[in-house]
Protein backbone atom coordinates (compact mmCIF):
# COMPACT_ATOMS: atom_id res chain seq x y z
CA UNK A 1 89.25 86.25 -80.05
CA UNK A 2 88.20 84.97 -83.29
CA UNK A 3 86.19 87.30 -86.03
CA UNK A 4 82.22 86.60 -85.71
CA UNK A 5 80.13 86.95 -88.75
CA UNK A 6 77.56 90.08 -87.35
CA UNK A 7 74.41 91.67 -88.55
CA UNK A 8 72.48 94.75 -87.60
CA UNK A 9 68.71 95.16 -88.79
CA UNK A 10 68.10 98.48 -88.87
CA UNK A 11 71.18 99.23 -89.60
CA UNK A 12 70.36 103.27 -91.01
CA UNK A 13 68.22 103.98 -87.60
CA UNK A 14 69.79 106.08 -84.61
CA UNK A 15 70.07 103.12 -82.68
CA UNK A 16 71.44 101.00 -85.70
CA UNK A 17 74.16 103.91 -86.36
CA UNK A 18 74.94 103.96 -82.42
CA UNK A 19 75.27 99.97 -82.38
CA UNK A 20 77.97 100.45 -85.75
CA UNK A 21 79.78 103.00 -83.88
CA UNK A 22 80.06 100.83 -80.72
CA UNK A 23 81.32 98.25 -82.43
CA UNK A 24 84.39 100.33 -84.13
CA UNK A 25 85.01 102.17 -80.90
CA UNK A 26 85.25 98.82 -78.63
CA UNK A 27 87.19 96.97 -81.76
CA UNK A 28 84.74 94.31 -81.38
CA UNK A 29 86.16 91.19 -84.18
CA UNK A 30 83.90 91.40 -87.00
CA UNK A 31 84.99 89.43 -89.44
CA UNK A 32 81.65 89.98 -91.90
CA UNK A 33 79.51 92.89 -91.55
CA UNK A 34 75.68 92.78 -92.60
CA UNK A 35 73.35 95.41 -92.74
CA UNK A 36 69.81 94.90 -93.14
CA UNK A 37 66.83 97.71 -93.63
CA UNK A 38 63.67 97.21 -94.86
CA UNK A 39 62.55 98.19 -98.73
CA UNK A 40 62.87 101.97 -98.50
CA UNK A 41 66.49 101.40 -96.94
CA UNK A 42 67.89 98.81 -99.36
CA UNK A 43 70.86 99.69 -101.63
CA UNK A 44 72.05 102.31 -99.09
CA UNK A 45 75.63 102.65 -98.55
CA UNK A 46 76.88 102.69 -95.28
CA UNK A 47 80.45 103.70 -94.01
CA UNK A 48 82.57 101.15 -91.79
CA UNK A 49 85.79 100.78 -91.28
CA UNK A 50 87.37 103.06 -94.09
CA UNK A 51 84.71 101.15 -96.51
CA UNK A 52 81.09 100.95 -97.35
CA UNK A 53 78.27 98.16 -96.53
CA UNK A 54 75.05 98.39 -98.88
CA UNK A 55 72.07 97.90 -96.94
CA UNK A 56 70.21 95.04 -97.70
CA UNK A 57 65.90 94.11 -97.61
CA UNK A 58 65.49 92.38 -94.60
CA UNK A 59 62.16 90.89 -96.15
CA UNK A 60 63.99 89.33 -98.72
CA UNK A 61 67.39 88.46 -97.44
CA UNK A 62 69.29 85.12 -96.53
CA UNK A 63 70.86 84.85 -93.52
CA UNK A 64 72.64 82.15 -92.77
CA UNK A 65 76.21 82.00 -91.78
CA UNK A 66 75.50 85.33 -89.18
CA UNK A 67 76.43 84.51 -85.74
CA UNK A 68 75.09 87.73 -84.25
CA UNK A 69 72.25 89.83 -85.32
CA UNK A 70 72.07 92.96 -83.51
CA UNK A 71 67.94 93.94 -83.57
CA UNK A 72 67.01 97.58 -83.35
CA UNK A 73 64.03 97.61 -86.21
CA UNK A 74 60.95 97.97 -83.53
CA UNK A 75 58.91 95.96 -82.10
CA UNK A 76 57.06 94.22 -85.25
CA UNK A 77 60.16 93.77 -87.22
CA UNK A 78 61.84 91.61 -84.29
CA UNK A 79 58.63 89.44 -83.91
CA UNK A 80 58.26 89.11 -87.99
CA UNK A 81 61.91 88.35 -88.27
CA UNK A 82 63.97 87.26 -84.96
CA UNK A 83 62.69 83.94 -85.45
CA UNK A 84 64.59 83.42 -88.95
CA UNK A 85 67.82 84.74 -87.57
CA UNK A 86 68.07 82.19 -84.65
CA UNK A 87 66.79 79.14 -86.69
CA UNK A 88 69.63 79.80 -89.17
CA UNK A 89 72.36 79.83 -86.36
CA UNK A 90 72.72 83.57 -84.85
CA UNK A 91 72.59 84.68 -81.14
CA UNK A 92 69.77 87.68 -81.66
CA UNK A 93 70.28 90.17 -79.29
CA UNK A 94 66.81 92.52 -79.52
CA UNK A 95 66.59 96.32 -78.77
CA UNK A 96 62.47 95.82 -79.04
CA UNK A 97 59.91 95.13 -76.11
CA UNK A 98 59.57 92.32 -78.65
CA UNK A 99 60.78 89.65 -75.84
């Protein structure tokens, strides 16, 4: 299988943590990891695979070129900012009542 480009928004949450963890444990093929938070969040550092991500502002973040965006930022987030993610290319799966 080939390596996917894949985001998580919020990425420091229990349910953001859970979704990196799953993805090491099941060796899922990310290729590019992005991590997205909102203000309070940005410029954290992250562990993943023997590395660290930094945490970027999802308010003020490009995202093209992601191909899966993994949504666990509450309901308002995924409404605000779902939208953006799909138009730009990326399968959003949602972990919000959002839709």
């Amino acid at each position: 299988m080939r390596s996917l480009s894949v985001s998580i928004v919020g990425a420091t949450g229990a349910v953001g943590v859970e979704f990196l963890d799953l993805l090491a444990k099941r060796d899922f093929p990310v290729g590019r990891l992005r991590l997205f938070g909102s203000a309070r969040s940005a410029g954290t550092r992250v562990p993943w695979r023997g590395g660290e991500i930094e945490v970027e502002d999802l308010a003020h973040a490009r995202v093209d070129g992601i191909e899966l965006a993994l949504f666990s930022a509450g309901k308002s987030v995924s409404l605000e900012h779902a939208a953006r993610f799909a138009k730009a290319g990326a399968v959003v799966v949602d972990n919000s009542s959002a839709f």
